[in-house]
Protein backbone atom coordinates (compact mmCIF):
# COMPACT_ATOMS: atom_id res chain seq x y z
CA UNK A 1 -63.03 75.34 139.34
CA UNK A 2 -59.78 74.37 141.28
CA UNK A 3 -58.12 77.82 140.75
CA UNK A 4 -60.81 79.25 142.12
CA UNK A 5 -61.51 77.43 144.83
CA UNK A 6 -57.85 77.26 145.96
CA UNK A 7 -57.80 81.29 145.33
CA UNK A 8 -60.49 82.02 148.12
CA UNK A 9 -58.84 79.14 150.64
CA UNK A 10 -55.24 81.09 150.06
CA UNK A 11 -56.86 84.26 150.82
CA UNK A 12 -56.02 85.39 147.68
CA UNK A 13 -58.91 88.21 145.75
CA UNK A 14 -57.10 87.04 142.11
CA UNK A 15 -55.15 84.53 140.47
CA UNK A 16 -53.84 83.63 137.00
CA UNK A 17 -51.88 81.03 135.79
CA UNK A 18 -49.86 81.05 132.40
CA UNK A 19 -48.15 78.65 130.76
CA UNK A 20 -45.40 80.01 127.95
CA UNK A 21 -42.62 78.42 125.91
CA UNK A 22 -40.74 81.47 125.45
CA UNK A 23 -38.00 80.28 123.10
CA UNK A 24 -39.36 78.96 120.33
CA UNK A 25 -40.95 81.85 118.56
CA UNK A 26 -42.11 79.78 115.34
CA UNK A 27 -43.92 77.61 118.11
CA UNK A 28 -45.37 80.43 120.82
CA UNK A 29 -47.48 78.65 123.40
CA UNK A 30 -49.19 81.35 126.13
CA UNK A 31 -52.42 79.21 127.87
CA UNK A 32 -53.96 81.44 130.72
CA UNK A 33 -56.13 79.73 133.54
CA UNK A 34 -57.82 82.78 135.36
CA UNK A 35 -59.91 83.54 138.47
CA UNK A 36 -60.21 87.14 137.63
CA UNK A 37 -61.57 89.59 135.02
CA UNK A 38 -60.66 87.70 131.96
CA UNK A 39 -60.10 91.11 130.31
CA UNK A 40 -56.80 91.80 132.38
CA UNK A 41 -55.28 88.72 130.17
CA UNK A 42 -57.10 89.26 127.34
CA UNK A 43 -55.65 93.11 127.39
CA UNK A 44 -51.88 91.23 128.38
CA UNK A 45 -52.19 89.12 125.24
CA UNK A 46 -53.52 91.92 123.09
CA UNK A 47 -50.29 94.02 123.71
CA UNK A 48 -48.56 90.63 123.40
CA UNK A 49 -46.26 91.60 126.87
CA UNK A 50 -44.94 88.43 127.63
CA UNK A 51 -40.88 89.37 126.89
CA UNK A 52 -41.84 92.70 129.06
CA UNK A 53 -43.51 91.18 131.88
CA UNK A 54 -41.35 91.53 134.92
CA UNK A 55 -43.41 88.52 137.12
CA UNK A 56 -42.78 86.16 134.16
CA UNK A 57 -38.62 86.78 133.92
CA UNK A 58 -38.68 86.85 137.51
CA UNK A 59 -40.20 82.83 136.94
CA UNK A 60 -38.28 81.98 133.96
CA UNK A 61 -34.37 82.66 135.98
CA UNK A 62 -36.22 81.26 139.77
CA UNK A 63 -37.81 78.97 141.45
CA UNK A 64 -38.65 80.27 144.80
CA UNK A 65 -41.57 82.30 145.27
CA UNK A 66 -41.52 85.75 146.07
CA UNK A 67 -43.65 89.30 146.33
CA UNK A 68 -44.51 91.19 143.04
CA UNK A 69 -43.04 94.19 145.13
CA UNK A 70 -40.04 92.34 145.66
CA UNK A 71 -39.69 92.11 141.82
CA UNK A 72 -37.50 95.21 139.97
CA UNK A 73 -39.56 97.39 138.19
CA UNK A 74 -36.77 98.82 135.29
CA UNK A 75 -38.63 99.67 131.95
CA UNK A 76 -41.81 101.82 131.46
CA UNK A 77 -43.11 98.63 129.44
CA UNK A 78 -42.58 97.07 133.08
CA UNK A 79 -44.49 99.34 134.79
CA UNK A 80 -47.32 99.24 132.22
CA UNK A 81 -47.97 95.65 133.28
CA UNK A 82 -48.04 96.31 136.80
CA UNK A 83 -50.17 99.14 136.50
CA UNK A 84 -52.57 97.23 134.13
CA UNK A 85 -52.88 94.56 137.15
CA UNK A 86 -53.59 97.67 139.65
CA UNK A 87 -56.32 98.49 137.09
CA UNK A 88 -57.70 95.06 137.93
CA UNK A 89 -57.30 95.15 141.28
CA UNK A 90 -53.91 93.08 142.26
CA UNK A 91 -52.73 95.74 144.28
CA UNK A 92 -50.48 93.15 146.00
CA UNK A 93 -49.40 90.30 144.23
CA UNK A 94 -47.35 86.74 145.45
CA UNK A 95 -45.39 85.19 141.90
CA UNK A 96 -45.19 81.54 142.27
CA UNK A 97 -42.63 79.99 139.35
CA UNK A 98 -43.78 76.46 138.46
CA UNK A 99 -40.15 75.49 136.01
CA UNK A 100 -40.08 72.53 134.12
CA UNK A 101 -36.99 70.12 134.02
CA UNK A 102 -35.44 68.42 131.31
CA UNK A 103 -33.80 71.05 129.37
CA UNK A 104 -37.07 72.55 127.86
CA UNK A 105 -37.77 76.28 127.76
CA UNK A 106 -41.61 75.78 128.84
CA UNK A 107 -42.42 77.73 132.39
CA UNK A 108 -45.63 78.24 134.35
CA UNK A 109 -46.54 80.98 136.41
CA UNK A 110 -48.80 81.59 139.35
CA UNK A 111 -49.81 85.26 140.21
CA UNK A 112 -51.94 85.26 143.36
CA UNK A 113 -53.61 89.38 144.19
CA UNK A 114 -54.98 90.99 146.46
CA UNK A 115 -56.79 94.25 146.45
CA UNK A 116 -55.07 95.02 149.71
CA UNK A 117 -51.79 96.77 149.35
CA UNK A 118 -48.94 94.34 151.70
CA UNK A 119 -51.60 92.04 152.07
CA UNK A 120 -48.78 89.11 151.58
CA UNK A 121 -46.09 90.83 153.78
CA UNK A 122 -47.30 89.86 156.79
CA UNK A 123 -45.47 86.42 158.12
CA UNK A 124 -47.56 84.22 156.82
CA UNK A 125 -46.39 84.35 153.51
CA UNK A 126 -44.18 81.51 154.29
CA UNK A 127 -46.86 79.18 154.39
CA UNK A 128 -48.63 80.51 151.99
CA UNK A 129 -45.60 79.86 149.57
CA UNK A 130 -45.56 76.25 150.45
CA UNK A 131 -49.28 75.78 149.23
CA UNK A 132 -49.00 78.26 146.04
CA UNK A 133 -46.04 76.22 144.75
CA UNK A 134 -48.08 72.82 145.30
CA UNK A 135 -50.81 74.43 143.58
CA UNK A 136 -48.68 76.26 140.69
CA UNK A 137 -46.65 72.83 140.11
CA UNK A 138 -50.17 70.85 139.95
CA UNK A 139 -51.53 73.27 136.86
CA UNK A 140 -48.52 73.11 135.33
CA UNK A 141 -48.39 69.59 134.58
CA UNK A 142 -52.17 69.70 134.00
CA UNK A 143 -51.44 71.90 131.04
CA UNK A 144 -48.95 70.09 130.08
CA UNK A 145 -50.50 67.07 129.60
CA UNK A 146 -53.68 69.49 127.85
CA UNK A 147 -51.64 70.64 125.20
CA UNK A 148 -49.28 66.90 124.48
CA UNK A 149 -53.07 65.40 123.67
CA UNK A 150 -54.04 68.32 121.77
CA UNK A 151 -50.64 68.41 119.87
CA UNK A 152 -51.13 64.32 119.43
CA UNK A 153 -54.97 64.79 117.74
CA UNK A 154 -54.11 67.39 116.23
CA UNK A 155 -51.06 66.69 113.98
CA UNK A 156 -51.61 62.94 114.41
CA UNK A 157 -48.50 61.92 116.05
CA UNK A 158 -48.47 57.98 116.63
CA UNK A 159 -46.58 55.56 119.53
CA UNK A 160 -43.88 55.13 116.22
CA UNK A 161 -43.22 58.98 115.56
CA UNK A 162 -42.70 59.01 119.54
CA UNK A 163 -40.14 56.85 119.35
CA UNK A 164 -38.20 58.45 117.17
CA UNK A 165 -38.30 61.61 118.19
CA UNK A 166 -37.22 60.42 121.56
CA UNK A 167 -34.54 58.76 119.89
CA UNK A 168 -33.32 61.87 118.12
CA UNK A 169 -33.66 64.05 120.94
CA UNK A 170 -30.93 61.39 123.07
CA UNK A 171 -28.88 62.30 119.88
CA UNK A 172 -28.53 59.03 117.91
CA UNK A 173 -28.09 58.70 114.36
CA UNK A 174 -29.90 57.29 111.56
CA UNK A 175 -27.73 54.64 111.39
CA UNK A 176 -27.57 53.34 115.18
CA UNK A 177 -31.84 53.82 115.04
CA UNK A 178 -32.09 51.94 111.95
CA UNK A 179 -30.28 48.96 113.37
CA UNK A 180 -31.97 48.93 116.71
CA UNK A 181 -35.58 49.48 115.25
CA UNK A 182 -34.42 46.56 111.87
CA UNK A 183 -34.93 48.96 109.51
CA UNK A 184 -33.38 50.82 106.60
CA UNK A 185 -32.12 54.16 106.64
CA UNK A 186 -33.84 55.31 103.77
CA UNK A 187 -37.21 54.69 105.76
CA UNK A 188 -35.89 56.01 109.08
CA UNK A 189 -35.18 59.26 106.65
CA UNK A 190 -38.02 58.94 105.50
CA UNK A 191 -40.29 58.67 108.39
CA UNK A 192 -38.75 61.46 110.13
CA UNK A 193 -39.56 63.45 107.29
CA UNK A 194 -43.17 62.81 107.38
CA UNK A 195 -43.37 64.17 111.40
CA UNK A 196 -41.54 67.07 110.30
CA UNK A 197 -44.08 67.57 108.09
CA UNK A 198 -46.68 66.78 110.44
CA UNK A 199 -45.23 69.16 112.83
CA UNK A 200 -44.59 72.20 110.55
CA UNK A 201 -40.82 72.27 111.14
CA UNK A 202 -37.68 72.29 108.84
CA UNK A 203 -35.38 69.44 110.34
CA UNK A 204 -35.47 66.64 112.97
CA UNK A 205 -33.77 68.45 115.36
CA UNK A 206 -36.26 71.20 115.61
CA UNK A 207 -39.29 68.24 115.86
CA UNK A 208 -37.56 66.49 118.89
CA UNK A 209 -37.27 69.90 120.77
CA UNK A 210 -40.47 70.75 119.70
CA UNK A 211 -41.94 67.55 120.96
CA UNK A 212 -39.94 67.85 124.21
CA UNK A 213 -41.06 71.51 124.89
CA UNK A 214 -45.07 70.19 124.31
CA UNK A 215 -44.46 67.37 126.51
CA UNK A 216 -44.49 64.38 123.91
CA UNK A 217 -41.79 63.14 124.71
C-alpha cells in the first residue's frame, strides 16, 4: 500500500490521511486512509471529533506543514484527541494540509507519528515537509477522483447533468443555458430538477456546490 510504504521511507511509525468536506453538513464526507491501528480512527469517528480536532483546523485555515506540538491545544475536547493519538502511539506527530482550490470546502489531511517524543524536531523536518506535502497532495486527489466515480454510479449523473451543473455553478440563468444548449426553459427547469432529485438536494444551487465539493465538476 502506498501510505504505507511511503510511511516507513519518511521515517514515520504512523500515518493517516482524511479527507472531510466540513461545510456541508446535509452532505458529510470523512474517508480515512490509515497505516496504523484502524481502531484510533474508528474510535475518532465514533466520537464524531472532526469540528474538535485541533490537526484538522490547523489544515482547514493553512497550507504549510507544521509539528502537532506546534499546534494550540485550547479545549479539553482538544486534548482528548491528542491524548487518544498518544494512546496509539503518535507521541510526535508532523500535520501535512493537502487544501483544495476552487472555492470548495473539501480538505485533506496528512498526520505522520512517531512513537518517539521530538522525533520531527530535529532539522530535517524541512525535507521531510517537502515529501509529506507531495505525498498528502497525491492522496488527496486520489480520493477525490474515488468518491466523483462513486458519486457518478451511484446517483447516475450523466456527461448532460455535468453540463449543467457546471453551467449553474459559473452562475448563468435558465434563460442564457437554454439558448446556448437550443432548448426550452421549461426542459432546462426541468432537467435540473431531475439531478436535484438525483442528488438529494432542495435547489440547483445546492447541486452545483455539491457537485463541485465531490469533484464532478
Amino acid at each position: 500500500m502506498l501510505l504505507k510504504e511511503a510511511t516507513r521511507r519518511m521515517g514515520a511509525d504512523v500515518a493517516a490521511f482524511g479527507s472531510f468536506i466540513r461545510d456541508d453538513p446535509s452532505h458529510e464526507s470523512y474517508r480515512f486512509l490509515v497505516a496504523c491501528d484502524a481502531v484510533w480512527c474508528l474510535e475518532y469517528e465514533r466520537r464524531a471529533w472532526y469540528a474538535d480536532d485541533p490537526w484538522l483546523n490547523y489544515a482547514r485555515e493553512h497550507s504549510e506543514p507544521t509539528r502537532a506540538a506546534e499546534i494550540p491545544i485550547e479545549t479539553p475536547e482538544q486534548r482528548s484527541i491528542v491524548d487518544l493519538a498518544e494512546e496509539f502511539g503518535v507521541r510526535s506527530a508532523a500535520i501535512i494540509p493537502a487544501p483544495t482550490g476552487g472555492k470548495v470546502t473539501r480538505v485533506g489531511v496528512l498526520c505522520l507519528g512517531s512513537s518517539t517524543i521530538g522525533y520531527f524536531d530535529d532539522a530535517g523536518f524541512t525535507a521531510l515537509k517537502v515529501a509529506a506535502r507531495s505525498l498528502a497532495m497525491e492522496l488527496h486527489e486520489w480520493w477525490i477522483d474515488r468518491i466523483k466515480q462513486e458519486l457518478i454510479a451511484d446517483k447516475r449523473i450523466t456527461p448532460e447533468d455535468l453540463v449543467l451543473l457546471r453551467r449553474e455553478r459559473l452562475g448563468h440563468s435558465t434563460k442564457r443555458i437554454a439558448a446556448d444548449l437550443d432548448a426550452s426553459t421549461s426542459s432546462i427547469d426541468s432537467r435540473f430538477q431531475r439531478i436535484n432529485t438525483k442528488l438529494d438536494v432542495p435547489n440547483r444551487k445546492l447541486a452545483a456546490n455539491l457537485a463541485a465539493e465531490y469533484g464532478l465538476i
